[in-house]
C-alpha atoms as a PDB file:
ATOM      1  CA  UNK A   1      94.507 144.005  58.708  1.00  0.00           C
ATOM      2  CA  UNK A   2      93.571 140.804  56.676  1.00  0.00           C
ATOM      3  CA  UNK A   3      92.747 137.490  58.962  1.00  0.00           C
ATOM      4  CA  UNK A   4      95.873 135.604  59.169  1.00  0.00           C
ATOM      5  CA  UNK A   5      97.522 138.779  60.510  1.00  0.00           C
ATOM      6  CA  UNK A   6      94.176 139.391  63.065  1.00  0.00           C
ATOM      7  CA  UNK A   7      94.948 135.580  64.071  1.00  0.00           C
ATOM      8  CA  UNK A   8      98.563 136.057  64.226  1.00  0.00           C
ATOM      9  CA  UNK A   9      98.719 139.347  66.407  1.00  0.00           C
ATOM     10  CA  UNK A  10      95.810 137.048  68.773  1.00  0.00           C
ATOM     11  CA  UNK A  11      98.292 134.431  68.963  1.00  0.00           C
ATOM     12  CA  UNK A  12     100.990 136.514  69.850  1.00  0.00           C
ATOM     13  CA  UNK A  13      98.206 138.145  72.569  1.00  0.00           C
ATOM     14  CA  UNK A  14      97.707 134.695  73.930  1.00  0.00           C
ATOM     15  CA  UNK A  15     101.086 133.770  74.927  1.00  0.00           C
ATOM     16  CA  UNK A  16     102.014 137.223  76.384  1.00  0.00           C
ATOM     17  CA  UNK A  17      98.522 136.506  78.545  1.00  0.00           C
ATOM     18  CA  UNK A  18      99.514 133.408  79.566  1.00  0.00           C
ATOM     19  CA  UNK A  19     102.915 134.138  80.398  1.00  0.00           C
ATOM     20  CA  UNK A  20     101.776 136.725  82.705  1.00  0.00           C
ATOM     21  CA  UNK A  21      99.299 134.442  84.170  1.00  0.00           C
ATOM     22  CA  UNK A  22     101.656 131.476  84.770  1.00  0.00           C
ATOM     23  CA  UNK A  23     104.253 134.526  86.319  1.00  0.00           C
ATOM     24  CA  UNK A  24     101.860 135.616  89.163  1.00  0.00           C
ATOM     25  CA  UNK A  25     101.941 132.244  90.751  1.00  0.00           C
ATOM     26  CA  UNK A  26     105.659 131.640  89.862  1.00  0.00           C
ATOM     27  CA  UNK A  27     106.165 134.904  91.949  1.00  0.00           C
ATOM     28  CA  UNK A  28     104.532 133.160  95.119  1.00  0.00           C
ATOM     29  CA  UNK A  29     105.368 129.203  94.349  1.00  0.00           C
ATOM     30  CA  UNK A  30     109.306 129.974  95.119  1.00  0.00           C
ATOM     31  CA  UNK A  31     108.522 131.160  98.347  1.00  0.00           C
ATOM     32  CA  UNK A  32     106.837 127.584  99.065  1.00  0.00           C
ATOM     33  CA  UNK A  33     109.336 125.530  97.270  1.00  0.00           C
ATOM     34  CA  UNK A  34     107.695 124.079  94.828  1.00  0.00           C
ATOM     35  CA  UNK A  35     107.372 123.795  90.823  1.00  0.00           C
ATOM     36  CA  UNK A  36     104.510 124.715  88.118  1.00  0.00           C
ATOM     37  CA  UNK A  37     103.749 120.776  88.498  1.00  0.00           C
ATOM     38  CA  UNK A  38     103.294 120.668  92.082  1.00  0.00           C
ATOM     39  CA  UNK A  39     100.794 123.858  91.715  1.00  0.00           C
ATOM     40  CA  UNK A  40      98.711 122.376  88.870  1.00  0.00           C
ATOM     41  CA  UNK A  41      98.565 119.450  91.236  1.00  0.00           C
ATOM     42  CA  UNK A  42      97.227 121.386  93.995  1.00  0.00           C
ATOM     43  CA  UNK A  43      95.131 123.362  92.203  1.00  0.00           C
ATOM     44  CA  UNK A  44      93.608 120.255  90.720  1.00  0.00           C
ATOM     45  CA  UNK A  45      93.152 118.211  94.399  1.00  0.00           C
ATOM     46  CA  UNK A  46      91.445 121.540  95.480  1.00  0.00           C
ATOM     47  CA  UNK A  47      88.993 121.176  93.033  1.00  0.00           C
ATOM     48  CA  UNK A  48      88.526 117.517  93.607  1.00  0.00           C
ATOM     49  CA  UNK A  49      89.210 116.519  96.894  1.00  0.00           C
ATOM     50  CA  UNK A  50      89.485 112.500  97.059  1.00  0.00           C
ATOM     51  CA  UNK A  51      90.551 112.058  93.368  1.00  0.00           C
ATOM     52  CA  UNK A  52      91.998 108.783  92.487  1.00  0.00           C
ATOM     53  CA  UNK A  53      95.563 108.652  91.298  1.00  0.00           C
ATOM     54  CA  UNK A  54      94.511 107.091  87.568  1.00  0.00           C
ATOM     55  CA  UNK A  55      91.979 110.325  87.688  1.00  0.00           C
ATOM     56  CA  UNK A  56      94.767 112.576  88.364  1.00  0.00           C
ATOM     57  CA  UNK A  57      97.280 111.405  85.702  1.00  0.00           C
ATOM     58  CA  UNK A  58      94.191 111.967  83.211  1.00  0.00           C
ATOM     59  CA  UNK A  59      93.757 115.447  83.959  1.00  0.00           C
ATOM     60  CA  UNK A  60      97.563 116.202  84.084  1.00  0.00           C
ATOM     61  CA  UNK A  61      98.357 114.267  81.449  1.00  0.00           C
ATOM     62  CA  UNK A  62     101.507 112.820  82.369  1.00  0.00           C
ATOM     63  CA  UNK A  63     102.361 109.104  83.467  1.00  0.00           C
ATOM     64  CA  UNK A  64     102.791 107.360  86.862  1.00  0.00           C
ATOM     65  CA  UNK A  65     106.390 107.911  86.630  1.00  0.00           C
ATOM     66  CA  UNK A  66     106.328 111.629  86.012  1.00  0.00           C
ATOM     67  CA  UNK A  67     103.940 112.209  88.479  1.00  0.00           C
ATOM     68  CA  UNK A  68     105.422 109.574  91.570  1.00  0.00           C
ATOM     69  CA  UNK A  69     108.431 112.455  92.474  1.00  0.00           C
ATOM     70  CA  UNK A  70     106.263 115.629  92.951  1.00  0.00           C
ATOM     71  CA  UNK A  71     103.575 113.685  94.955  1.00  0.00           C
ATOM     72  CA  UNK A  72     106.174 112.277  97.299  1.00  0.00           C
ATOM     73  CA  UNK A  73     107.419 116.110  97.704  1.00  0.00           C
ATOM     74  CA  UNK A  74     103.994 117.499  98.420  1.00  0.00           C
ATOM     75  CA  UNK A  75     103.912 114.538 101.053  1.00  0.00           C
ATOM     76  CA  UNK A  76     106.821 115.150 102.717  1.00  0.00           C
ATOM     77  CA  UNK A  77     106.173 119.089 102.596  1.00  0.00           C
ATOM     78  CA  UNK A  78     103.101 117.757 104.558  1.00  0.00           C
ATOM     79  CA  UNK A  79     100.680 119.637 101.959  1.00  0.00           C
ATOM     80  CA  UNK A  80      99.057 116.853 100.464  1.00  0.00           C
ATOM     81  CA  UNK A  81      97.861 113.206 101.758  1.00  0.00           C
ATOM     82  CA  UNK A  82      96.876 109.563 100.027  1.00  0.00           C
ATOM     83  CA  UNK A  83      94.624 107.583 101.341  1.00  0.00           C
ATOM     84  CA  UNK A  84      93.502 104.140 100.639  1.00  0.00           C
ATOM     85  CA  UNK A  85      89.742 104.769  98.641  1.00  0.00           C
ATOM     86  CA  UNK A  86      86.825 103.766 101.106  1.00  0.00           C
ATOM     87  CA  UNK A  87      85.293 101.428  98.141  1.00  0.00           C
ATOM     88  CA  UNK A  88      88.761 100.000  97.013  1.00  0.00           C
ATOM     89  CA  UNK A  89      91.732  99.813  99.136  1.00  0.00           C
ATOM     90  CA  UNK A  90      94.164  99.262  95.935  1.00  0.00           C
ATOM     91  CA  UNK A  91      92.897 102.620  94.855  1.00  0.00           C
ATOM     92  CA  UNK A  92      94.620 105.958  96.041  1.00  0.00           C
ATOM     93  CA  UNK A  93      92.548 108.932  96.716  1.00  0.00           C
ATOM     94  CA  UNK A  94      94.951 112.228  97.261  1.00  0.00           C
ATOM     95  CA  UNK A  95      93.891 115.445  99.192  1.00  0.00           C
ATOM     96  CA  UNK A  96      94.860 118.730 100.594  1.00  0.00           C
ATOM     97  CA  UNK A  97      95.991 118.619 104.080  1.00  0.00           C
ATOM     98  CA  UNK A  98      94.808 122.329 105.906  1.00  0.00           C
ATOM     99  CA  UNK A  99      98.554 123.857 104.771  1.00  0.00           C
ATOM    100  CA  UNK A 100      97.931 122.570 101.401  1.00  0.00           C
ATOM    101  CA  UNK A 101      94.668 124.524 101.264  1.00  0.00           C
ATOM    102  CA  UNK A 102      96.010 127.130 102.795  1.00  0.00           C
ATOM    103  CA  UNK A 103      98.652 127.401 100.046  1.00  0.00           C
ATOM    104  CA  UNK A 104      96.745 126.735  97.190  1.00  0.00           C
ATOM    105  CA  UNK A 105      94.340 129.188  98.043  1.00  0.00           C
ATOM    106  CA  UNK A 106      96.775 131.696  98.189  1.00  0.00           C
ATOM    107  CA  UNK A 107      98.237 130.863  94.780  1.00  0.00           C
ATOM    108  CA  UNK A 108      94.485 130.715  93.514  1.00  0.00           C
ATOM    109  CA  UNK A 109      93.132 133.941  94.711  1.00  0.00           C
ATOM    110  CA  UNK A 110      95.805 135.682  93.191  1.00  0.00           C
ATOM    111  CA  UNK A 111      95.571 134.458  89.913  1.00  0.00           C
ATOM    112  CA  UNK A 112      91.494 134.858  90.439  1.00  0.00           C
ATOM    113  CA  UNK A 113      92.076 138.214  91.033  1.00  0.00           C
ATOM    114  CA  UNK A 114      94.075 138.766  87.633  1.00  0.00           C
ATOM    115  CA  UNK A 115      91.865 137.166  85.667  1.00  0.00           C
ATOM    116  CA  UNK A 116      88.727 138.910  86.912  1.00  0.00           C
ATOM    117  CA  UNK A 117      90.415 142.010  86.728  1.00  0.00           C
ATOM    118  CA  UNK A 118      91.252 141.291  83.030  1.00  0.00           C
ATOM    119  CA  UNK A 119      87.547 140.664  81.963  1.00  0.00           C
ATOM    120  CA  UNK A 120      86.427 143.177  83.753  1.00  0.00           C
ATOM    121  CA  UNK A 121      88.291 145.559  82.019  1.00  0.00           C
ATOM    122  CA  UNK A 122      87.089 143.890  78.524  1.00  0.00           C
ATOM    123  CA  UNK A 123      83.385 143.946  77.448  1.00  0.00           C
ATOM    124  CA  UNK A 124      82.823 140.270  79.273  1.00  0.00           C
ATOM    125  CA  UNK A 125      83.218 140.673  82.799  1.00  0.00           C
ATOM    126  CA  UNK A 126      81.611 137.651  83.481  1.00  0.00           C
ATOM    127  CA  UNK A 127      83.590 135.987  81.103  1.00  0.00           C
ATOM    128  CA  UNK A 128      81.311 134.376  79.089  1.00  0.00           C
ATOM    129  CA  UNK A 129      82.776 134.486  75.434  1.00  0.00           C
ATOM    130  CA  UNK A 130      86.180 133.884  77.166  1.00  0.00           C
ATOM    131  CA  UNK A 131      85.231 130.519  78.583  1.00  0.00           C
ATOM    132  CA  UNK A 132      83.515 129.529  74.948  1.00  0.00           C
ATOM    133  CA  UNK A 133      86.908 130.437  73.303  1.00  0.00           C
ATOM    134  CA  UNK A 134      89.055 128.358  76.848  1.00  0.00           C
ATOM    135  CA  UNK A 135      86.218 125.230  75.824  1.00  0.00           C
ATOM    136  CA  UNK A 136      86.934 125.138  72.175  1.00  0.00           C
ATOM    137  CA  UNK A 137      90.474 124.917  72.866  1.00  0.00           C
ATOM    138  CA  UNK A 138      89.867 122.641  75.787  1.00  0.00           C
ATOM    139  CA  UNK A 139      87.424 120.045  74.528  1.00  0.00           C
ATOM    140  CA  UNK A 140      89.925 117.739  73.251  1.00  0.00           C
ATOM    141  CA  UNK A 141      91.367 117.455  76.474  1.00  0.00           C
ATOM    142  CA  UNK A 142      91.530 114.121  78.385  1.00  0.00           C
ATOM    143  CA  UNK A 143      90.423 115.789  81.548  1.00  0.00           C
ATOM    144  CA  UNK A 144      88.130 118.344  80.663  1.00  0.00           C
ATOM    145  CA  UNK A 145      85.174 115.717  80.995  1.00  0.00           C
ATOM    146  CA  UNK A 146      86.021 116.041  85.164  1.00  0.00           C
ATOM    147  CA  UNK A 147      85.411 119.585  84.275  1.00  0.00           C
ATOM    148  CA  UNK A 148      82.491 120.245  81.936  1.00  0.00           C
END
């Protein structure tokens, strides 16, 4: 097999991977009522509890607009809450309420528990030369400084 077909057949193994990641929390966000956005923005607040709305569009990467409707849903689904910032009263700080941990947990630990079976079952089951190859692709990023 020359490279472009090694590369190809990789590509090919990195969308069926993903779809199959993004599908284990699909399976569990219906039963909550809520979209691929509103989990990325869960997942996100869980990992930075407090961040500030301009923070938040950064590492979603969508504007004020796109991100206004599913903010008011997580708000009125009582799994989310924005507060005025301690410092700065213009600024908006957004966190989990207890159901919106609960949640997100849920949807996290299942998709934890894929992915650590996957590199566990490779020759990186700490995942070392996975997250090198996730960093390269993820360096250009807007938000991966939050991250890094």
């Amino acid at each position: 097999m020359d490279k472009e077909d090694r590369l190809n057949q990789q590509i090919a193994l990195f969308y069926f991977a993903y779809k199959t990641f993004v599908e284990t929390a699909d399976r569990l966000i219906g039963k909550y009522d809520i979209t691929r956005t509103h989990h990325r923005i869960l997942f996100f607040v869980a990992r930075s509890p407090g961040v500030k709305m301009n923070e938040l569009l950064t590492l979603l990467e969508v504007s004020k607009q796109a991100l206004h409707q599913p903010l008011l849903e997580l708000k009125e689904k009582g799994y989310i809450t924005i507060e005025p910032s301690e410092l700065d009263k213009r600024v908006r700080c957004i966190f989990l309420t207890e159901t919106g941990q609960m949640i997100e947990a849920e949807l996290g630990e299942a998709q934890r528990r894929q992915m650590a079976a996957a590199l566990s079952a490779g020759d990186d089951p700490e995942g070392k030369v996975w997250m090198n190859v996730l960093e390269q692709y993820a360096k250009e990023r807007p938000g991966f400084a939050f991250f890094k």
